[in-house]
PDB file of N, CA and C in Angstrom:
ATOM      1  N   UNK A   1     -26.060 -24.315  21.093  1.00  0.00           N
ATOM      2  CA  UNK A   1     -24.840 -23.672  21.535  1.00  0.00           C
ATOM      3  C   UNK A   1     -24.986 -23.289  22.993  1.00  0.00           C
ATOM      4  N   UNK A   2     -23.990 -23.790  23.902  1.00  0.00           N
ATOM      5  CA  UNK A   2     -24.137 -23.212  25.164  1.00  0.00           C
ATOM      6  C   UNK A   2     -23.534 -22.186  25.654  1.00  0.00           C
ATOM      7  N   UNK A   3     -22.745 -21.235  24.730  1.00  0.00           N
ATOM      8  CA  UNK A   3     -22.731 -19.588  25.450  1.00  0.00           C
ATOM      9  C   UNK A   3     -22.182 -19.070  24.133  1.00  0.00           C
ATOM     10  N   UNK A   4     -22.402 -18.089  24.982  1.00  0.00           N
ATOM     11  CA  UNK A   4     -22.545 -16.793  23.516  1.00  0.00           C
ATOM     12  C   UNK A   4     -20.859 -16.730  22.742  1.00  0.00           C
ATOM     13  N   UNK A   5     -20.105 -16.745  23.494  1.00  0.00           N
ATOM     14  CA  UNK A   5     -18.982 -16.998  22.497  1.00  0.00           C
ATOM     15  C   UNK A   5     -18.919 -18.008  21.552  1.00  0.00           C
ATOM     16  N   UNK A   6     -19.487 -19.226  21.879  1.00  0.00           N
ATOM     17  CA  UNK A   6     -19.711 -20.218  20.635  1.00  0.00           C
ATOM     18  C   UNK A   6     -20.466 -19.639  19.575  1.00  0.00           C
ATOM     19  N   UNK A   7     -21.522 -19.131  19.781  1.00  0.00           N
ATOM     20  CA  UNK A   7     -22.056 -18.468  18.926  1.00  0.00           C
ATOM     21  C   UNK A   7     -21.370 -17.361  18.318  1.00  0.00           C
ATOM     22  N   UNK A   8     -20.728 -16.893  18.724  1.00  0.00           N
ATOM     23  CA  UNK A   8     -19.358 -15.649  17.761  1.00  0.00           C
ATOM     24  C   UNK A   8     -18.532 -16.420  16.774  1.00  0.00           C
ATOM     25  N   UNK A   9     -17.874 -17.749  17.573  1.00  0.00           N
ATOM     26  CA  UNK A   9     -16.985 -18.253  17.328  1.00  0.00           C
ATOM     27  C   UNK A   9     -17.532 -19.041  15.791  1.00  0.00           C
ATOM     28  N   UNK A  10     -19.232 -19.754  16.070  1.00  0.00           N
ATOM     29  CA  UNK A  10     -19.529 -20.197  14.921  1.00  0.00           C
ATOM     30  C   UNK A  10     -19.721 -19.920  14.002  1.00  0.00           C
ATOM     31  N   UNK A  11     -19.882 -18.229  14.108  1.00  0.00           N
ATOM     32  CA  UNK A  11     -20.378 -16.987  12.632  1.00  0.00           C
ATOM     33  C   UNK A  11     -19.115 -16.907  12.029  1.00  0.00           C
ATOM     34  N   UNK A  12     -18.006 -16.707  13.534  1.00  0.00           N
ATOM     35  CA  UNK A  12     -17.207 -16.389  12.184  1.00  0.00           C
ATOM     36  C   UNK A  12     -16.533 -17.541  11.442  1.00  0.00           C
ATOM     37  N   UNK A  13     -16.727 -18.837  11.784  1.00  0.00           N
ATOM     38  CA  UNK A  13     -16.226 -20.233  11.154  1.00  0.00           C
ATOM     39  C   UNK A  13     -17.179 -20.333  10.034  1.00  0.00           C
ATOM     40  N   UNK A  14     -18.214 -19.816   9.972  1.00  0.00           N
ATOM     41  CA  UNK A  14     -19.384 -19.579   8.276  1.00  0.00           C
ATOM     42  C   UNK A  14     -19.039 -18.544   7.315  1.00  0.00           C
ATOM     43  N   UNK A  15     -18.381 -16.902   8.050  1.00  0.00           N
ATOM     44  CA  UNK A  15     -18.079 -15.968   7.364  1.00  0.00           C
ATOM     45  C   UNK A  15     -16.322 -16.628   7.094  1.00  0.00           C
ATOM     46  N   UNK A  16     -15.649 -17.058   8.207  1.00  0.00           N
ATOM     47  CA  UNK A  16     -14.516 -17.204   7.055  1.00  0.00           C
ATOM     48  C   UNK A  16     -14.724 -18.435   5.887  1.00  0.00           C
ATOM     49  N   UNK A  17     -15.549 -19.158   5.825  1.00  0.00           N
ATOM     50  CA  UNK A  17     -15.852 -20.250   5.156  1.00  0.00           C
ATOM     51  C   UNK A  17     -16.464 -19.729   3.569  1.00  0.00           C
ATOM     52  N   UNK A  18     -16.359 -18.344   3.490  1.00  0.00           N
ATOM     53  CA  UNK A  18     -17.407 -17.294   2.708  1.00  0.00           C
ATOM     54  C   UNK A  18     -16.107 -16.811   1.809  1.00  0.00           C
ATOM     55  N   UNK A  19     -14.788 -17.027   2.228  1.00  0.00           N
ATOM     56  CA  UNK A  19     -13.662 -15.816   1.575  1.00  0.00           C
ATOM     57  C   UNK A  19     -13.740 -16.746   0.064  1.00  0.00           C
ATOM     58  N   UNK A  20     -13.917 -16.374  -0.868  1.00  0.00           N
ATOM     59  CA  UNK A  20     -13.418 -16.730  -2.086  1.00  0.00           C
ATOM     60  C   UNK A  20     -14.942 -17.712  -2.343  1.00  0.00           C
ATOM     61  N   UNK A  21     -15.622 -17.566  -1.871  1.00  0.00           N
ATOM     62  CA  UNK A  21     -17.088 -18.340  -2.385  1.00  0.00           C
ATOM     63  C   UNK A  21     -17.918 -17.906  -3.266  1.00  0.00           C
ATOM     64  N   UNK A  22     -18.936 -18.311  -4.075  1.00  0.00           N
ATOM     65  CA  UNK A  22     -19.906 -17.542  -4.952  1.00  0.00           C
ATOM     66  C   UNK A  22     -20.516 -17.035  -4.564  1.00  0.00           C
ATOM     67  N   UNK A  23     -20.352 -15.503  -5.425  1.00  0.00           N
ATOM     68  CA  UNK A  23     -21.024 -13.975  -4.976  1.00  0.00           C
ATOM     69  C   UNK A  23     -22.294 -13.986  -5.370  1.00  0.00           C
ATOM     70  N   UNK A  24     -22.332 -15.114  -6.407  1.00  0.00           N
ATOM     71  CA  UNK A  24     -24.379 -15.380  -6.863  1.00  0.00           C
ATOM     72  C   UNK A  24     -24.989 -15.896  -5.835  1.00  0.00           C
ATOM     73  N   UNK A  25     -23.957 -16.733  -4.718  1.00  0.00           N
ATOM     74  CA  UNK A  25     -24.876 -17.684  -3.920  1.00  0.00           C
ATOM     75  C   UNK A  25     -24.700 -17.273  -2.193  1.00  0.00           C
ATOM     76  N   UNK A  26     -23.770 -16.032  -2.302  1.00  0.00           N
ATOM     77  CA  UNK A  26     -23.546 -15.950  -1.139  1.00  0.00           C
ATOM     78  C   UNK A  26     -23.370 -13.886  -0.819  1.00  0.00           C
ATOM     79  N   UNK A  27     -24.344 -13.627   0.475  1.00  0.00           N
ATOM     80  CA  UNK A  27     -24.214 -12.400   0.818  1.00  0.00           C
ATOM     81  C   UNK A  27     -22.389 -11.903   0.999  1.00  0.00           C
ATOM     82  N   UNK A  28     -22.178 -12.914   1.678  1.00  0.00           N
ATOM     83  CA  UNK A  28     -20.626 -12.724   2.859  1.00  0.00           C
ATOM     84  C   UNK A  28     -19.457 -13.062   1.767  1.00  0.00           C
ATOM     85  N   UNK A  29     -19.748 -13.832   0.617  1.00  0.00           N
ATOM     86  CA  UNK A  29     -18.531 -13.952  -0.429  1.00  0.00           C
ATOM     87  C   UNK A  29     -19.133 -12.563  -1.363  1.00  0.00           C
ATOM     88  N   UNK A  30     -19.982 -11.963  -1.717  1.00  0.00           N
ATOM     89  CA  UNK A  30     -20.497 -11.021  -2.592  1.00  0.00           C
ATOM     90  C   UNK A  30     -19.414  -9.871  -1.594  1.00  0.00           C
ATOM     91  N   UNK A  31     -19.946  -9.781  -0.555  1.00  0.00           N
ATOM     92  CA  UNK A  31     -19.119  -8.489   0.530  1.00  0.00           C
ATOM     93  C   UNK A  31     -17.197  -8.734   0.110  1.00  0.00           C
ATOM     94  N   UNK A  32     -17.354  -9.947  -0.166  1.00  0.00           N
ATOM     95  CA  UNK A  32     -15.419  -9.717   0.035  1.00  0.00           C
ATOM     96  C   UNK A  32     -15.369  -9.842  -1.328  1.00  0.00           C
ATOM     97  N   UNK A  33     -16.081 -10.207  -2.270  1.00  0.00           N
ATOM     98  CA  UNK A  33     -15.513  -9.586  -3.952  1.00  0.00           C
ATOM     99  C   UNK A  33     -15.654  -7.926  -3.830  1.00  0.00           C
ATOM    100  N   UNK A  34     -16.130  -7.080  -3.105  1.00  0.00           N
ATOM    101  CA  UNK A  34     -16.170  -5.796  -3.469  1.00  0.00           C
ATOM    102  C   UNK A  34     -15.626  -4.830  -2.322  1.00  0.00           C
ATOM    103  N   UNK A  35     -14.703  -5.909  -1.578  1.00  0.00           N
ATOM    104  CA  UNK A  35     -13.124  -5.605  -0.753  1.00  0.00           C
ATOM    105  C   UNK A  35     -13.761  -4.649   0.235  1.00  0.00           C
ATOM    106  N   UNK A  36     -12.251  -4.324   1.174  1.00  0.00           N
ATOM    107  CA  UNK A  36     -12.910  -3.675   2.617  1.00  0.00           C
ATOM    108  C   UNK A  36     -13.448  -2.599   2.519  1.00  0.00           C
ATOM    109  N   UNK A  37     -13.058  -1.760   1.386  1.00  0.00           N
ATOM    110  CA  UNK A  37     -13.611  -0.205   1.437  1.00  0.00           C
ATOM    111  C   UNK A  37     -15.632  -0.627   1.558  1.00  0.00           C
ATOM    112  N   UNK A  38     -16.159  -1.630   0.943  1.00  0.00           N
ATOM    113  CA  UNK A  38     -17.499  -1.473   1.116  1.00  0.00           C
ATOM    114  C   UNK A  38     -17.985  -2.196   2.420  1.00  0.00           C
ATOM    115  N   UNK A  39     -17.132  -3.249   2.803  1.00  0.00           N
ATOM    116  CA  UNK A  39     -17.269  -3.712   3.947  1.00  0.00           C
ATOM    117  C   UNK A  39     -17.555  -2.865   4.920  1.00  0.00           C
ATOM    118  N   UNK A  40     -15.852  -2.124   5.013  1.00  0.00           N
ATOM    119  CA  UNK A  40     -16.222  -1.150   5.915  1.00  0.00           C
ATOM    120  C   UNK A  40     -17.691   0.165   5.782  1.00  0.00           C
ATOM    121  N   UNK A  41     -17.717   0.158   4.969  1.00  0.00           N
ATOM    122  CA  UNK A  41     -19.015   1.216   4.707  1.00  0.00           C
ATOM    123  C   UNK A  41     -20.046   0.475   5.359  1.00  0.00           C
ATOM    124  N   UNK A  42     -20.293  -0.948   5.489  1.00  0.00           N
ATOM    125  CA  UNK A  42     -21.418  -1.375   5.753  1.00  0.00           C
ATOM    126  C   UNK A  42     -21.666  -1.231   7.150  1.00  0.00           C
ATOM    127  N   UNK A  43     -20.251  -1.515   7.291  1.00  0.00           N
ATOM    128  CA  UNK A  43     -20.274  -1.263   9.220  1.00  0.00           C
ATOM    129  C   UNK A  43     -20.712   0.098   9.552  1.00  0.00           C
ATOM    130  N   UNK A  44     -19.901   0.876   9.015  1.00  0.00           N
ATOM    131  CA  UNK A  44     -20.907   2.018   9.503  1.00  0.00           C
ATOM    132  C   UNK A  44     -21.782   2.491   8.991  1.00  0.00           C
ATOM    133  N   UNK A  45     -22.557   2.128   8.226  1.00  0.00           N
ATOM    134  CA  UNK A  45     -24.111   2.364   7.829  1.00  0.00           C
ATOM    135  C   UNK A  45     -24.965   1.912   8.949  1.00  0.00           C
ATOM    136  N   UNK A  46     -24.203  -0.046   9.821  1.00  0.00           N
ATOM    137  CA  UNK A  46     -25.106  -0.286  10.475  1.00  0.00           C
ATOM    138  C   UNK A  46     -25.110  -0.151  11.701  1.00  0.00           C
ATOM    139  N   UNK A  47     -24.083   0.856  12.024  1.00  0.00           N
ATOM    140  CA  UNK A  47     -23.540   1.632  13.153  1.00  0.00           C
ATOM    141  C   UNK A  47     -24.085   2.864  14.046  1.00  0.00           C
ATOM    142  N   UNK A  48     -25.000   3.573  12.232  1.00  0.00           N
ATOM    143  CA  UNK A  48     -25.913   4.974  12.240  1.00  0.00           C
ATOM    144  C   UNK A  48     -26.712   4.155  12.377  1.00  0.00           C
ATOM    145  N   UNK A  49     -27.499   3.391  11.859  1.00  0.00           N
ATOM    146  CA  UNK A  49     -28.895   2.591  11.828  1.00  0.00           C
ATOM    147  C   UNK A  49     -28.932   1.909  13.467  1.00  0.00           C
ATOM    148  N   UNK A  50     -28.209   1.958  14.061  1.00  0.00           N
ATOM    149  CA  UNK A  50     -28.514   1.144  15.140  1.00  0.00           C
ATOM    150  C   UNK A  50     -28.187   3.071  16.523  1.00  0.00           C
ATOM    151  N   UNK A  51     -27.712   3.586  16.163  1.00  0.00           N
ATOM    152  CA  UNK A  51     -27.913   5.137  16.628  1.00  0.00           C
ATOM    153  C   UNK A  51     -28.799   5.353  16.601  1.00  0.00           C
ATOM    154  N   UNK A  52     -29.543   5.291  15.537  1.00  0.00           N
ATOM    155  CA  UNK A  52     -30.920   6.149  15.188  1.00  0.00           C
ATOM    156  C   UNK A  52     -31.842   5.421  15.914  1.00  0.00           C
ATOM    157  N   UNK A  53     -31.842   3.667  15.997  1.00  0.00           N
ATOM    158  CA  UNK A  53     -32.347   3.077  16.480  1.00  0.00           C
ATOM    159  C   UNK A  53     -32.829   3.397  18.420  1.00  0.00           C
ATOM    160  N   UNK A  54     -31.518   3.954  18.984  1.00  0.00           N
ATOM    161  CA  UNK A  54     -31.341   4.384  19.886  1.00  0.00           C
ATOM    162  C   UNK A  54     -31.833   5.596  20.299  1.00  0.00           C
ATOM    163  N   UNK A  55     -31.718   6.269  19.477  1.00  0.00           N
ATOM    164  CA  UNK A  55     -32.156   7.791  19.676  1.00  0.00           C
ATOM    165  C   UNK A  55     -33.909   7.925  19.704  1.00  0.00           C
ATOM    166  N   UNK A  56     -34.547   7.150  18.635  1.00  0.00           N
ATOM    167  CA  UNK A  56     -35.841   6.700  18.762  1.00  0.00           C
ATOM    168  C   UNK A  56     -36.664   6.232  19.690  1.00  0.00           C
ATOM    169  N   UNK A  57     -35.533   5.567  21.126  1.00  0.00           N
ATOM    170  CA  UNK A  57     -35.883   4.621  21.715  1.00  0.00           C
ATOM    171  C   UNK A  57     -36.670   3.721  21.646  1.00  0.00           C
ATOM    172  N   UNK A  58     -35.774   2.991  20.166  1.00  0.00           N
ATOM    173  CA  UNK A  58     -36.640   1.606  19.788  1.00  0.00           C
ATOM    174  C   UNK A  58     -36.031   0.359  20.109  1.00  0.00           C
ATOM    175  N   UNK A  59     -35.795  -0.227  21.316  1.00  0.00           N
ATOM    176  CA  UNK A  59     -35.406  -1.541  21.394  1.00  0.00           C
ATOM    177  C   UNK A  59     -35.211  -2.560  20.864  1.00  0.00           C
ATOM    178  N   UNK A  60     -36.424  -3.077  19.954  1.00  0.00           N
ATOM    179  CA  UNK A  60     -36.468  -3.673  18.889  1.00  0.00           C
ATOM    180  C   UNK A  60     -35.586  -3.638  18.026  1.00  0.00           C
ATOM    181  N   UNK A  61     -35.253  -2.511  17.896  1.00  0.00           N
ATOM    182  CA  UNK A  61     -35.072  -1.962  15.996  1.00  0.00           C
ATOM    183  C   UNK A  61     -33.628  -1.771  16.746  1.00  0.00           C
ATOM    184  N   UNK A  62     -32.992  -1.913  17.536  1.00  0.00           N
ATOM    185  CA  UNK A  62     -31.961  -1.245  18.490  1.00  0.00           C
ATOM    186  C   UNK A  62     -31.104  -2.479  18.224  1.00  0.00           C
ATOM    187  N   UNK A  63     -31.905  -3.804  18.444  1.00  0.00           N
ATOM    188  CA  UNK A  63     -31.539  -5.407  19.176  1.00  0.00           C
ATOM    189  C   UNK A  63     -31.063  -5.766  17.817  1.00  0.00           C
ATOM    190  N   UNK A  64     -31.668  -5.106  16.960  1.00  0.00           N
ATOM    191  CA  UNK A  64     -31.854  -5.867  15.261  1.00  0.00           C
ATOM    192  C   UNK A  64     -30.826  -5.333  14.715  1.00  0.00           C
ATOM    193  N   UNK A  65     -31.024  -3.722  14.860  1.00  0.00           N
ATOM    194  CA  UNK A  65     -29.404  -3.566  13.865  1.00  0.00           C
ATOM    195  C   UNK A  65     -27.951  -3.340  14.834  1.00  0.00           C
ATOM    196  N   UNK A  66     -27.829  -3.633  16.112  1.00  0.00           N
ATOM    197  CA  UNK A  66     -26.752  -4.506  16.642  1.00  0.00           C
ATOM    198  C   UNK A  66     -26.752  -5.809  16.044  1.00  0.00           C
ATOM    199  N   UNK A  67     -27.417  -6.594  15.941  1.00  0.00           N
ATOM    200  CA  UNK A  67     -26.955  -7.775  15.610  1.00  0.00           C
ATOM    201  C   UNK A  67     -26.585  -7.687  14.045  1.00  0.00           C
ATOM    202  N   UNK A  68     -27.073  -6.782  13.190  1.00  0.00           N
ATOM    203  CA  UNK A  68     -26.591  -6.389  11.897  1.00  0.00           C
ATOM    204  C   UNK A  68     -24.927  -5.753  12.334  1.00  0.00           C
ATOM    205  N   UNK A  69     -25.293  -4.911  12.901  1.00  0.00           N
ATOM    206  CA  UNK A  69     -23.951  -4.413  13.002  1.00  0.00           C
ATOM    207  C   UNK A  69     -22.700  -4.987  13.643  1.00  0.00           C
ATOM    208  N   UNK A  70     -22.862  -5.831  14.195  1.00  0.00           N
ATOM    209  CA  UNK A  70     -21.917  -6.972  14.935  1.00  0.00           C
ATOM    210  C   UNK A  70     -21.373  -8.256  13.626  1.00  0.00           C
ATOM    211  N   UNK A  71     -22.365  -8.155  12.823  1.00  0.00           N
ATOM    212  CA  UNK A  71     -22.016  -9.522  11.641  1.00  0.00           C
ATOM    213  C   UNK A  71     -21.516  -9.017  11.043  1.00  0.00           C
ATOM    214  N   UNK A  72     -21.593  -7.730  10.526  1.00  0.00           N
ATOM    215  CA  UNK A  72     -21.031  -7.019   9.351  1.00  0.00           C
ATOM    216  C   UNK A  72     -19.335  -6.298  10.032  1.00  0.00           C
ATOM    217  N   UNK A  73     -19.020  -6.191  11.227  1.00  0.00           N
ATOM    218  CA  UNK A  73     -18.276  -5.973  11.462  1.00  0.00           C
ATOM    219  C   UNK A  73     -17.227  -7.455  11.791  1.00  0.00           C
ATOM    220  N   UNK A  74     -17.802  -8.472  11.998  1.00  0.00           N
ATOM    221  CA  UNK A  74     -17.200  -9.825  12.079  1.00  0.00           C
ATOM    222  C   UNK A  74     -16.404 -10.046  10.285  1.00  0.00           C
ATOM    223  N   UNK A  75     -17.712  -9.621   9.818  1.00  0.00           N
ATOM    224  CA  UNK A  75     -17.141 -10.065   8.249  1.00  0.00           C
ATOM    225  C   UNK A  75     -15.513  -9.123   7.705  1.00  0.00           C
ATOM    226  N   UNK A  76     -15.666  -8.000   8.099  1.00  0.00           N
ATOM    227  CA  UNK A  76     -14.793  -7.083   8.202  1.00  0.00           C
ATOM    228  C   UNK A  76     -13.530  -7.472   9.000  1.00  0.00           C
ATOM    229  N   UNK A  77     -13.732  -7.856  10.463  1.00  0.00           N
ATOM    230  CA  UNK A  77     -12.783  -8.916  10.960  1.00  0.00           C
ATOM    231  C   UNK A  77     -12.231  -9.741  10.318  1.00  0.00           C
ATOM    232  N   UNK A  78     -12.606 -10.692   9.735  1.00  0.00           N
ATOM    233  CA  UNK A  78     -12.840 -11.802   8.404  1.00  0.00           C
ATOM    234  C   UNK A  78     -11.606 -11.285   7.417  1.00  0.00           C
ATOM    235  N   UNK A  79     -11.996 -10.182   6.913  1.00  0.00           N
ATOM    236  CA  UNK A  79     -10.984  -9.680   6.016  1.00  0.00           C
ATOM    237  C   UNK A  79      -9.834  -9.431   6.069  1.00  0.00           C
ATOM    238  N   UNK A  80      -9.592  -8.709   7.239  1.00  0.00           N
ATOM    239  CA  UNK A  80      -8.536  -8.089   8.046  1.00  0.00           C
ATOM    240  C   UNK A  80      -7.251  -9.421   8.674  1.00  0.00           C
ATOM    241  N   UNK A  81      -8.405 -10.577   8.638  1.00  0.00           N
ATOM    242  CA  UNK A  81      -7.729 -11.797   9.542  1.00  0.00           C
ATOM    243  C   UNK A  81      -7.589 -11.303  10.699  1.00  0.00           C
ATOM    244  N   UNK A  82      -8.685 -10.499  11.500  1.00  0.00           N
ATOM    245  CA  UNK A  82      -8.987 -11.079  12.682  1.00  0.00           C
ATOM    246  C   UNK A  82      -9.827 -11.543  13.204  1.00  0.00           C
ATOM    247  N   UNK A  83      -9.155 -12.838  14.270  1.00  0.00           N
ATOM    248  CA  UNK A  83     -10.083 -13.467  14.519  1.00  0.00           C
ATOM    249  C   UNK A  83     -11.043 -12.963  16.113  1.00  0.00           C
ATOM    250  N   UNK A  84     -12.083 -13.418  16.432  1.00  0.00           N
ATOM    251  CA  UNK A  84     -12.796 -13.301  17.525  1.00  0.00           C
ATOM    252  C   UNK A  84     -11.819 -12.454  18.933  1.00  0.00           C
ATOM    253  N   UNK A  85     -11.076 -13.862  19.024  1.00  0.00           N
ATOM    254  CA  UNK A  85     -10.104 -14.302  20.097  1.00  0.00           C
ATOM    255  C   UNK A  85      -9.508 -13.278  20.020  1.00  0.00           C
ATOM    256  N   UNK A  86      -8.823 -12.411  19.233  1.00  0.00           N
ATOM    257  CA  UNK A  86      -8.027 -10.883  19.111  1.00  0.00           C
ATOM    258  C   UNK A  86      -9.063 -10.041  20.225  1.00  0.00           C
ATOM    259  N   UNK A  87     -10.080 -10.392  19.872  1.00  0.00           N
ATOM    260  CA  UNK A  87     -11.003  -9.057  20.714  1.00  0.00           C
ATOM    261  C   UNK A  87     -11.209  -9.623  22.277  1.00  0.00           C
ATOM    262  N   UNK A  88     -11.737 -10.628  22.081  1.00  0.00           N
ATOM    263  CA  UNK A  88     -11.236 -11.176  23.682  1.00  0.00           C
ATOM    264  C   UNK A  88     -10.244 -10.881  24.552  1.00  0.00           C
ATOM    265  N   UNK A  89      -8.807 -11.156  23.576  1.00  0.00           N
ATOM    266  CA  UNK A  89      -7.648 -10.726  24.316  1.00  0.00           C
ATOM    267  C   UNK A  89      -7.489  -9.405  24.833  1.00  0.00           C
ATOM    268  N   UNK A  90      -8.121  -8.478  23.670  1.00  0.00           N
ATOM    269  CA  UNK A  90      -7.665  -7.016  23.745  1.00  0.00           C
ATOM    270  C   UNK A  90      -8.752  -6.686  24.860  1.00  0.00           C
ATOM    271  N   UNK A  91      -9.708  -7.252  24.978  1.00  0.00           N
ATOM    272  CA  UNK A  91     -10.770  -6.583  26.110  1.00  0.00           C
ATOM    273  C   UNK A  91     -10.569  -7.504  27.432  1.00  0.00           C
ATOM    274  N   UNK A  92      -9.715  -8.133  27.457  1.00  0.00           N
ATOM    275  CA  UNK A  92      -9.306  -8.584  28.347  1.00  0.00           C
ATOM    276  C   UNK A  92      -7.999  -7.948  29.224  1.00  0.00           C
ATOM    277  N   UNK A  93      -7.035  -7.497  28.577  1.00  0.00           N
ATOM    278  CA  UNK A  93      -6.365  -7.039  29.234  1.00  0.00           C
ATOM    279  C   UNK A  93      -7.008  -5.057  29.697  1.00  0.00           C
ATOM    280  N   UNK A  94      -7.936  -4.818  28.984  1.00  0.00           N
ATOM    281  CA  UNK A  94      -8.401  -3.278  29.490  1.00  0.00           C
ATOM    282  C   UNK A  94      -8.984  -4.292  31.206  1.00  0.00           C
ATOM    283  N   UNK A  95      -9.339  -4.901  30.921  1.00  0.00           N
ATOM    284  CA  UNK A  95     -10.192  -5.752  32.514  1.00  0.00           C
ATOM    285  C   UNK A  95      -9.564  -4.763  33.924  1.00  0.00           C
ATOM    286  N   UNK A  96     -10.207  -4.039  34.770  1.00  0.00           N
ATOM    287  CA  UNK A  96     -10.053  -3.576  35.615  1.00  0.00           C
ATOM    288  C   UNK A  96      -9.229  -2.162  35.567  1.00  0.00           C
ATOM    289  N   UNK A  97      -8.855  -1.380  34.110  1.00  0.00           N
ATOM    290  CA  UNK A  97      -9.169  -0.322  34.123  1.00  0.00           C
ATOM    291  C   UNK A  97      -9.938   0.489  34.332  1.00  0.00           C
ATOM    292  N   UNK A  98      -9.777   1.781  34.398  1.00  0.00           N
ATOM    293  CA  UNK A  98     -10.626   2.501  34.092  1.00  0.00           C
ATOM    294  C   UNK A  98     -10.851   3.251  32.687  1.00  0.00           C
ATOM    295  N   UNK A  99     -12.069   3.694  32.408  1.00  0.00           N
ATOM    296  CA  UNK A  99     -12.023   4.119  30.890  1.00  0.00           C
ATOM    297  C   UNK A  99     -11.252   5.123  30.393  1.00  0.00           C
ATOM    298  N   UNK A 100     -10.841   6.067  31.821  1.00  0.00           N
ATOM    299  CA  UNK A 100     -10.023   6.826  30.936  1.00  0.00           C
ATOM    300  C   UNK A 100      -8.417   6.634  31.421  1.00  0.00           C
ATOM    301  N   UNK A 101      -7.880   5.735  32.268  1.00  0.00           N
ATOM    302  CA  UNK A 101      -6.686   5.309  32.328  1.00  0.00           C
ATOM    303  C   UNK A 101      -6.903   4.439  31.112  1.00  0.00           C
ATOM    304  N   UNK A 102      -7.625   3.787  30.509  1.00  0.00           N
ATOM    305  CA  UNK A 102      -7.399   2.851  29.195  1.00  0.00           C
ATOM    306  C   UNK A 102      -6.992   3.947  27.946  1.00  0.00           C
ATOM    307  N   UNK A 103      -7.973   5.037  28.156  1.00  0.00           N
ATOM    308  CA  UNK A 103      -7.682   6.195  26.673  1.00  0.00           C
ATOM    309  C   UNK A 103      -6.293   6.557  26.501  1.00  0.00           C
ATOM    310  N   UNK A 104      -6.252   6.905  28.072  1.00  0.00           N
ATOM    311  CA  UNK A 104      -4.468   7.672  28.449  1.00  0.00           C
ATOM    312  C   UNK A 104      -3.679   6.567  27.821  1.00  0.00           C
ATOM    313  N   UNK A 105      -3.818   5.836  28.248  1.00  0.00           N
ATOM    314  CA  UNK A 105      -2.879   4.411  27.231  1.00  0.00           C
ATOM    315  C   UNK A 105      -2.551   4.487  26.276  1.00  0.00           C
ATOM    316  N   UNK A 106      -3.650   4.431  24.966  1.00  0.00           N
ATOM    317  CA  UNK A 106      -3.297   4.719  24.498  1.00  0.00           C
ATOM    318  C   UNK A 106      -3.411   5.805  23.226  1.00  0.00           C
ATOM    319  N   UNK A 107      -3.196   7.515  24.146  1.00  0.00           N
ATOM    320  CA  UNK A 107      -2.915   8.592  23.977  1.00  0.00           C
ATOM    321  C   UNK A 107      -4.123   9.458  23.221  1.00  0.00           C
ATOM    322  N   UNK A 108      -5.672   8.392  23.464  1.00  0.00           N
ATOM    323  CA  UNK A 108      -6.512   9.483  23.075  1.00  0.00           C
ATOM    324  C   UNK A 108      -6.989   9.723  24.270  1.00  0.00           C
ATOM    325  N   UNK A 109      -6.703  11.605  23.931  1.00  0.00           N
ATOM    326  CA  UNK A 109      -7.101  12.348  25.289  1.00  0.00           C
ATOM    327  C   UNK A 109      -8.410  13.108  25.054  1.00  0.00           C
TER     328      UNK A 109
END
């Protein structure tokens, strides 16, 4: 793969390839038989785990459950039907804000 969006783009062409698949044979079809409420839990389990990771100042363990926490939130994407490209767009147009003219936007102060 020659850049990292292909590589987004290809996880999530495996995780949506996962919706309605066997939950004996598959992590990412097991996650969507037991719907977003656990999905979402997973995300933020691997949300604290990658905090703690931080707070430890463990790099390693930092690198590892970001990349946990980035798949598990793709899969969650997945569910929702969104795709990659949604987040692209949306972080594309913040492009040359500032962080808190982006909040003021929209209205968390």
């Amino acid at each position: 793969m020659s850049n990292n969006s292909e590589i987004l783009e290809a996880l999530a062409n495996v995780i949506e390839s996962r919706i309605g698949g066997d939950a004996e044979k598959s992590y990412v079809a097991k996650l969507f038989t037991k719907g977003r409420k656990k999905i979402a839990q997973k995300v933020g389990e691997e949300a604290v785990e990658l905090c703690i990771a931080a707070a430890d100042n463990d790099k390693d363990e930092a690198v590892s459950e970001s990349a946990d926490l980035i798949f598990h939130m793709m899969v969650l994407w997945a569910d929702m039907g969104i795709k990659p490209e949604d987040i692209y767009n949306e972080l594309a147009s913040r492009e040359g804000l500032s962080g808190i003219e982006e909040k003021k936007s929209r209205g968390d102060n």
